[in-house]
C-alpha atoms as a PDB file:
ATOM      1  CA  UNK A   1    -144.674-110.373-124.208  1.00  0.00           C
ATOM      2  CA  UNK A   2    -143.288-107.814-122.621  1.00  0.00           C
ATOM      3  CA  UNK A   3    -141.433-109.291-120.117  1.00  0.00           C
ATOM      4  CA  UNK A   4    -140.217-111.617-122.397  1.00  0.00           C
ATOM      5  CA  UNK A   5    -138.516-109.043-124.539  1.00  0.00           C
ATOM      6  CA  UNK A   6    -136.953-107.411-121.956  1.00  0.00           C
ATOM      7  CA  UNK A   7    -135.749-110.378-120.163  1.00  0.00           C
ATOM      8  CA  UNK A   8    -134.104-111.398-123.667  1.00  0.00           C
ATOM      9  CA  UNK A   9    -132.995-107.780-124.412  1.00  0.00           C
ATOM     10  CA  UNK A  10    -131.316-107.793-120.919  1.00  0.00           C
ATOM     11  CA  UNK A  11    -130.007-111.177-121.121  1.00  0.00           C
ATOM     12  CA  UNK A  12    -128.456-110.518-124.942  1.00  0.00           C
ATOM     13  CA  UNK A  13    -126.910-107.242-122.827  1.00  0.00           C
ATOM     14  CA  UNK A  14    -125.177-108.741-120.465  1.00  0.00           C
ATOM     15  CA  UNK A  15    -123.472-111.287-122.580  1.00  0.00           C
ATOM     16  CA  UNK A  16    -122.441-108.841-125.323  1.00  0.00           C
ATOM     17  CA  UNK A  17    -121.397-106.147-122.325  1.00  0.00           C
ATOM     18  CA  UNK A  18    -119.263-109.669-120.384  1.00  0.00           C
ATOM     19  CA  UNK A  19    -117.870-110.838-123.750  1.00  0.00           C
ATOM     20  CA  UNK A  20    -117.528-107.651-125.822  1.00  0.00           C
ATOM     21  CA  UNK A  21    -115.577-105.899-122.323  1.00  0.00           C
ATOM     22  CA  UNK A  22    -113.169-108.988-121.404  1.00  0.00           C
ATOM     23  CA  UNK A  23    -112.234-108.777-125.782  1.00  0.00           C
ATOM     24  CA  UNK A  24    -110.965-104.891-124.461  1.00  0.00           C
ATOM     25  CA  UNK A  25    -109.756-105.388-121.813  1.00  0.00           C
ATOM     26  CA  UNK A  26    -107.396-108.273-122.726  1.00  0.00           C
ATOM     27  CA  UNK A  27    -106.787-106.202-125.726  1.00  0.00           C
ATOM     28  CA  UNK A  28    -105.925-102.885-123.628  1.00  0.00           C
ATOM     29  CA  UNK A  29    -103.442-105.186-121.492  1.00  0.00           C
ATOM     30  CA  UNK A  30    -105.292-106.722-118.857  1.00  0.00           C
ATOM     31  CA  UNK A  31    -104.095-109.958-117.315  1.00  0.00           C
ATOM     32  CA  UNK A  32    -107.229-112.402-118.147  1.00  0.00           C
ATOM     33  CA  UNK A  33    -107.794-114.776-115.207  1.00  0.00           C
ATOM     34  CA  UNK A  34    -107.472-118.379-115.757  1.00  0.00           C
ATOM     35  CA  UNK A  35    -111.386-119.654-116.853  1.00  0.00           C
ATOM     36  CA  UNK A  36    -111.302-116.413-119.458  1.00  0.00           C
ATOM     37  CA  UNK A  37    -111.339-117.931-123.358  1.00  0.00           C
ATOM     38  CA  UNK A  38    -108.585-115.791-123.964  1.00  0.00           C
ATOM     39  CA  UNK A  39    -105.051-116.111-123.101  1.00  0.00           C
ATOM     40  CA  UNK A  40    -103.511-112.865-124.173  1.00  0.00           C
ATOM     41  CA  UNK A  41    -103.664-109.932-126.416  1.00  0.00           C
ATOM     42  CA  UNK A  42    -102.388-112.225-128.991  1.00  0.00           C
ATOM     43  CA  UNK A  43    -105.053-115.219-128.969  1.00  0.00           C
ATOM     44  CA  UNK A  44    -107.171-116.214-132.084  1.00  0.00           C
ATOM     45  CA  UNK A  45    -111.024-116.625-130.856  1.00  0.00           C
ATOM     46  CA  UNK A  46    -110.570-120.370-132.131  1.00  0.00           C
ATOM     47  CA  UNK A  47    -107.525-122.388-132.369  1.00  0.00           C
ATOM     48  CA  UNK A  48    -106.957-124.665-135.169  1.00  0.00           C
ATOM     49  CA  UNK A  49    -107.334-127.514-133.504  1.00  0.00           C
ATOM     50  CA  UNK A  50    -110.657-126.101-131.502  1.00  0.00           C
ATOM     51  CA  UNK A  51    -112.241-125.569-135.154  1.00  0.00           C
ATOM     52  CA  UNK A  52    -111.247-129.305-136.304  1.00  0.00           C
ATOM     53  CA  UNK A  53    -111.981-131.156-133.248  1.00  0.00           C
ATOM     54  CA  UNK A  54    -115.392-132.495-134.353  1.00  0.00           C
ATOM     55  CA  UNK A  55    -115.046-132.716-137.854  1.00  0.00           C
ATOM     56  CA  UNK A  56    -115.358-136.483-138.710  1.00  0.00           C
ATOM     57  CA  UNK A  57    -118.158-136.588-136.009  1.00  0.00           C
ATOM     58  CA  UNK A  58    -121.362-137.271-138.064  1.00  0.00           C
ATOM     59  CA  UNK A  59    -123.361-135.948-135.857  1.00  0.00           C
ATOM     60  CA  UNK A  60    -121.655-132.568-135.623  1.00  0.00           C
ATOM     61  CA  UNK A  61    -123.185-130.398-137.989  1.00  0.00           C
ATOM     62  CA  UNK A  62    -126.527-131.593-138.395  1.00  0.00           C
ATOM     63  CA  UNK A  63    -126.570-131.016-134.354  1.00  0.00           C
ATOM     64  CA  UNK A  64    -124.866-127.348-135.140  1.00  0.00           C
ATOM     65  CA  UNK A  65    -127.396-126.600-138.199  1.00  0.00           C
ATOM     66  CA  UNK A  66    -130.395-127.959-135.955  1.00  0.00           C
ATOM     67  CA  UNK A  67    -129.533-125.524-133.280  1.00  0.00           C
ATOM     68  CA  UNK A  68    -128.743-122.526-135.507  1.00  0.00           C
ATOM     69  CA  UNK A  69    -132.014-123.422-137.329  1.00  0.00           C
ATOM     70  CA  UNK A  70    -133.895-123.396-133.853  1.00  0.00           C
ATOM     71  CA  UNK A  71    -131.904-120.160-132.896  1.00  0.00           C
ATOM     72  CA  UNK A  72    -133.027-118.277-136.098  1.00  0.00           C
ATOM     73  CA  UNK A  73    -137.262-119.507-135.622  1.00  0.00           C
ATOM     74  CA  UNK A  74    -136.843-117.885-132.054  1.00  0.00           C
ATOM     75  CA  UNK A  75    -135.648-115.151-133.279  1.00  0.00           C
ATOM     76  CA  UNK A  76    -137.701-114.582-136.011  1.00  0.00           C
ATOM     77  CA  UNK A  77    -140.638-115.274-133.431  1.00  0.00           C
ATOM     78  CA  UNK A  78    -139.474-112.829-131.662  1.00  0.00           C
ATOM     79  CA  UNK A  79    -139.293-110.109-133.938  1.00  0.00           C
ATOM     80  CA  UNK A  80    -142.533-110.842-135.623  1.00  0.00           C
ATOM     81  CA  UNK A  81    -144.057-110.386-131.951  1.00  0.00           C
ATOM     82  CA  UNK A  82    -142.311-107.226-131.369  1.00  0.00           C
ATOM     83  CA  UNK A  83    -143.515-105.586-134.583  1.00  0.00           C
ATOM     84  CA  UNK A  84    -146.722-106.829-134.141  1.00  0.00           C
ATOM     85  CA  UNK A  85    -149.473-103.897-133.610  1.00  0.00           C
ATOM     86  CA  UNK A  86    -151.079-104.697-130.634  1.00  0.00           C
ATOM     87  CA  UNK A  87    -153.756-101.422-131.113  1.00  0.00           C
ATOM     88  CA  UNK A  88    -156.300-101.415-134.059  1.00  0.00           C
ATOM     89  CA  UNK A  89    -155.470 -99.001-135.858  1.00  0.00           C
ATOM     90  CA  UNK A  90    -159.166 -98.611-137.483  1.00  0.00           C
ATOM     91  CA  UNK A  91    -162.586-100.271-137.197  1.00  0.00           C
ATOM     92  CA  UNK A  92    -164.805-100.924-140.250  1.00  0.00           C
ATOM     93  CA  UNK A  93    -168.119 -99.670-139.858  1.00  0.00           C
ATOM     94  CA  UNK A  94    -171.336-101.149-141.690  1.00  0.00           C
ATOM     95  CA  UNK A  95    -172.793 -97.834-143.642  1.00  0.00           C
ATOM     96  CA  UNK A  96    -175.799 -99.583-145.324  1.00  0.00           C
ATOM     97  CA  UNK A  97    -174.469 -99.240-148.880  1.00  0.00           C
ATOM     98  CA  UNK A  98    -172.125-101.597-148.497  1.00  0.00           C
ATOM     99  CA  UNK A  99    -168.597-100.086-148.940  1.00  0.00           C
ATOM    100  CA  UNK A 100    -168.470 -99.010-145.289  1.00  0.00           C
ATOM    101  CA  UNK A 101    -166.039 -96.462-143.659  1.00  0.00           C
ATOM    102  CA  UNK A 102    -163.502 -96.216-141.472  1.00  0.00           C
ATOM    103  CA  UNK A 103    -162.891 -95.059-138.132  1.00  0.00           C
ATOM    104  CA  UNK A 104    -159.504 -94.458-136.430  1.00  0.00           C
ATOM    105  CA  UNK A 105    -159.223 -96.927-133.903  1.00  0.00           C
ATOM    106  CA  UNK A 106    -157.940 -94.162-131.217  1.00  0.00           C
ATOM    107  CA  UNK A 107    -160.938 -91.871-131.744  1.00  0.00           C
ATOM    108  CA  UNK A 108    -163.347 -94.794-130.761  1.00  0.00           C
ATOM    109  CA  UNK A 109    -160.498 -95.464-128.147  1.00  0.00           C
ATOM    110  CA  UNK A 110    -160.846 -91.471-126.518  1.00  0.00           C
ATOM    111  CA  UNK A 111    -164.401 -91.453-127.170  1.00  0.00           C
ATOM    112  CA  UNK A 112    -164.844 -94.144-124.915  1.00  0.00           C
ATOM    113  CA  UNK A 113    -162.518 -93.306-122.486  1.00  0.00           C
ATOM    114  CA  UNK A 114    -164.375 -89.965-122.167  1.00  0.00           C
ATOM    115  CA  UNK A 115    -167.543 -91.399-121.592  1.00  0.00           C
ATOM    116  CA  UNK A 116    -166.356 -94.320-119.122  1.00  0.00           C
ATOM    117  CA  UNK A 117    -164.561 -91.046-117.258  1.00  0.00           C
ATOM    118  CA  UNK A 118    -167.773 -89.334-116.562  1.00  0.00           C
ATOM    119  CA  UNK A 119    -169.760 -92.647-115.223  1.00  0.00           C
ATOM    120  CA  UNK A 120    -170.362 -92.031-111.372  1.00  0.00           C
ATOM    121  CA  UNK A 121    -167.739 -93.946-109.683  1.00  0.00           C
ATOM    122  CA  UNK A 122    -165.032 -94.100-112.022  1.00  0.00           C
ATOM    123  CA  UNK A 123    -161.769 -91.450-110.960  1.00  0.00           C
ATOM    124  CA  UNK A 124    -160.191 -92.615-114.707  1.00  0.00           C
ATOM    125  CA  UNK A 125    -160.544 -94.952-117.226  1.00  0.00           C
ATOM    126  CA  UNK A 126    -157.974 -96.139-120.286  1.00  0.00           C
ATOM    127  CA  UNK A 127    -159.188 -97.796-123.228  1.00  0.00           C
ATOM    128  CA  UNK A 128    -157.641 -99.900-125.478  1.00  0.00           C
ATOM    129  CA  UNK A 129    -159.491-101.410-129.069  1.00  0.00           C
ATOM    130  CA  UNK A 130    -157.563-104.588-130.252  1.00  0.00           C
ATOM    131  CA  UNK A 131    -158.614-107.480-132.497  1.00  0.00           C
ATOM    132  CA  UNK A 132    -159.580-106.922-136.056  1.00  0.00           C
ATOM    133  CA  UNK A 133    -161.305-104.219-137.651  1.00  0.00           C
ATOM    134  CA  UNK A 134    -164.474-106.136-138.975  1.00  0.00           C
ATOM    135  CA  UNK A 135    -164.679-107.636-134.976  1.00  0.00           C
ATOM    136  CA  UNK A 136    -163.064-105.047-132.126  1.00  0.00           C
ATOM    137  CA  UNK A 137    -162.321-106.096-128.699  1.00  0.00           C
ATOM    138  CA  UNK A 138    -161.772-103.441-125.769  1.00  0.00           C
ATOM    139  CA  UNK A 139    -160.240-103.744-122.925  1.00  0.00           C
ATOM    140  CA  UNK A 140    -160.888-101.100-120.570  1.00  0.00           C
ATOM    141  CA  UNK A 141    -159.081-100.143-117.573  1.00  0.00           C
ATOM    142  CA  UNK A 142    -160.592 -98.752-114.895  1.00  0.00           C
ATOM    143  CA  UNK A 143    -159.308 -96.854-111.511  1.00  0.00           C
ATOM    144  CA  UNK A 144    -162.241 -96.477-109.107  1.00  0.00           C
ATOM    145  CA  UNK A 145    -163.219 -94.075-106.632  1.00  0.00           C
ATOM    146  CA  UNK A 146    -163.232 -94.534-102.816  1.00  0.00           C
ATOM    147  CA  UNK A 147    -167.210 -95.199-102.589  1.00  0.00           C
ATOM    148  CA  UNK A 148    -167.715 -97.166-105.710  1.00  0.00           C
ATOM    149  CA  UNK A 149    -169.468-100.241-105.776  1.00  0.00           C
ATOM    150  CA  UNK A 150    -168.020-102.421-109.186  1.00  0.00           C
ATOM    151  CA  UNK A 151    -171.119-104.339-109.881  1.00  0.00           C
ATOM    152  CA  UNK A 152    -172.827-100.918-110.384  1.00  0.00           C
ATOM    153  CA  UNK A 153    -169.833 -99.464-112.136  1.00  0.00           C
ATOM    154  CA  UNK A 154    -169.558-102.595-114.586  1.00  0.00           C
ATOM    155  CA  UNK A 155    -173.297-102.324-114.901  1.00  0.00           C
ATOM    156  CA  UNK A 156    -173.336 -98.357-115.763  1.00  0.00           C
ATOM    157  CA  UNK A 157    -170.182 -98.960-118.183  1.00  0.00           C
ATOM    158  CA  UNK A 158    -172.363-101.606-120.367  1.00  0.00           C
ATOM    159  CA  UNK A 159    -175.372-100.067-120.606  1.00  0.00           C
ATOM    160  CA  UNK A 160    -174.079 -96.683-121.210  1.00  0.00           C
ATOM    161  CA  UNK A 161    -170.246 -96.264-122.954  1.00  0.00           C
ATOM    162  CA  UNK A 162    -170.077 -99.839-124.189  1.00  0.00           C
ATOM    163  CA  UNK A 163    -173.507 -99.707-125.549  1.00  0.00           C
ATOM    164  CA  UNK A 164    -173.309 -96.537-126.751  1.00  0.00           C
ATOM    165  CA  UNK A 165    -169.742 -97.237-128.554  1.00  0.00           C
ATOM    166  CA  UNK A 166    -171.333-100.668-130.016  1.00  0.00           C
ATOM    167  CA  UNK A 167    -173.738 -98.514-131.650  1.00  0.00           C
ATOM    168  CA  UNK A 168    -171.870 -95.785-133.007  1.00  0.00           C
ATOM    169  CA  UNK A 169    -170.333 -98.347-134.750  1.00  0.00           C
ATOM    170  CA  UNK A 170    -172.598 -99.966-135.883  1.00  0.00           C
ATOM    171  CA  UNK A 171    -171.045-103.346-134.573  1.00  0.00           C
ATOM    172  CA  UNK A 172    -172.972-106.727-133.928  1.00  0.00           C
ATOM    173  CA  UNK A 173    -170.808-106.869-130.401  1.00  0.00           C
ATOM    174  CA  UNK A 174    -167.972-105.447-128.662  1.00  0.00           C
ATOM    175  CA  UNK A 175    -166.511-108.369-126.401  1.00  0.00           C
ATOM    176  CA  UNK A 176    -165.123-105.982-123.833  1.00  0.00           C
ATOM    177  CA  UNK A 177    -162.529-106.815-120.985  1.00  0.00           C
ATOM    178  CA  UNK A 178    -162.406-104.781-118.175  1.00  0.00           C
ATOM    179  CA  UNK A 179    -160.215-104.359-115.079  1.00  0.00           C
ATOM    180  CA  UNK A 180    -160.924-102.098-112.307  1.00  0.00           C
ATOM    181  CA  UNK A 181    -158.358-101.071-109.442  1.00  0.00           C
ATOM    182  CA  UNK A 182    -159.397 -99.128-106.697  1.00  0.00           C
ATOM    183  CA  UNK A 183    -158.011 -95.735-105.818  1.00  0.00           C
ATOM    184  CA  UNK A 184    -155.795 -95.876-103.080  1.00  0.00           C
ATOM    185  CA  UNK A 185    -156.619 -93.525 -99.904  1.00  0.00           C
ATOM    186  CA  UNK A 186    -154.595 -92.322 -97.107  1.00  0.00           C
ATOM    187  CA  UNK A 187    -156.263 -94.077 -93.664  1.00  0.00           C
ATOM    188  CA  UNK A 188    -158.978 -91.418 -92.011  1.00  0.00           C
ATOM    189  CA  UNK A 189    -158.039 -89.918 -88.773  1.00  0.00           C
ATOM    190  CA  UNK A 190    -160.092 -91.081 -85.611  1.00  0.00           C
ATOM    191  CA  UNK A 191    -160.153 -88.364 -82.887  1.00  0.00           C
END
């Protein structure tokens, strides 16, 4: 999604900076070359004619309405996914007497983090909790050292931060995604 928004924000740019700069400059004086839309200093956006052209068409303005309509869903889409929270913000967690309590999403988040940090192998690790709070999903992030081995990393991170955070919590599972990058290292020096 994030791509997506900037590619759009970019795109949106350009054609507001192209349209909204010629408007000036032919405004300001500028001789507009001959593809331009505008003529002069002194042009209307749409002539008379330009605005009539299609009215007795019949298919004119449902085909204008039907692309305004589709314009408006993609932007609404758009701005729904933009807004949307992508971190939980807190996770539910099962006291026993059944009104539960809650726990900031970027506690369990650092908490985890922490712990992941200090597994042998692992130079750094970023967490992230998404889904909802009654059912969390992580997605971890790891950077590796030079001598790690990730099966025994990925082993060592479920049994002891994962587990440890599922329990906490008090939550029947923690469906976990993680990536791991190794750390990059400047070649060794034969002599």
């Amino acid at each position: 999604m994030r791509v997506v928004n900037r590619v759009l924000v970019g795109l949106a740019g350009l054609v507001l900076v192209a349209l909204g700069g010629g408007v000036l400059a032919i405004g300001l004086g500028v001789r507009p070359p001959a593809w331009w839309i505008h003529d002069g200093p002194h042009d209307v956006l749409l002539s008379d004619s330009e605005r009539t052209r299609w009215r007795d068409a019949g298919w004119w303005w449902p085909t204008v309405l039907a692309a305004l309509a589709v314009l408006l869903l993609l932007a609404l889409w758009w701005l729904v996914a933009a807004l949307r929270r992508r971190r939980l913000a807190t996770v539910l967690v099962d006291t026993g007497d059944g009104e539960g309590a809650l726990l900031h999403g970027r506690a369990l988040e650092d908490a985890l983090a922490g712990e992941a940090a200090g597994v042998p192998g692992i130079a750094r690790a970023h967490v992230l909790l998404t889904g909802r709070r009654t059912a969390p999903a992580a997605r971890v992030r790891l950077l590796l050292a030079d001598d790690a081995d990730p099966a025994t990393v990925l082993h060592d991170l479920t049994t002891g931060p994962l587990a440890h955070a599922r329990d906490s919590a008090r939550l029947a599972a923690l469906p976990t995604e993680v990536r791991m990058r190794a750390a990059g290292h400047r070649a060794e020096r034969v002599s």
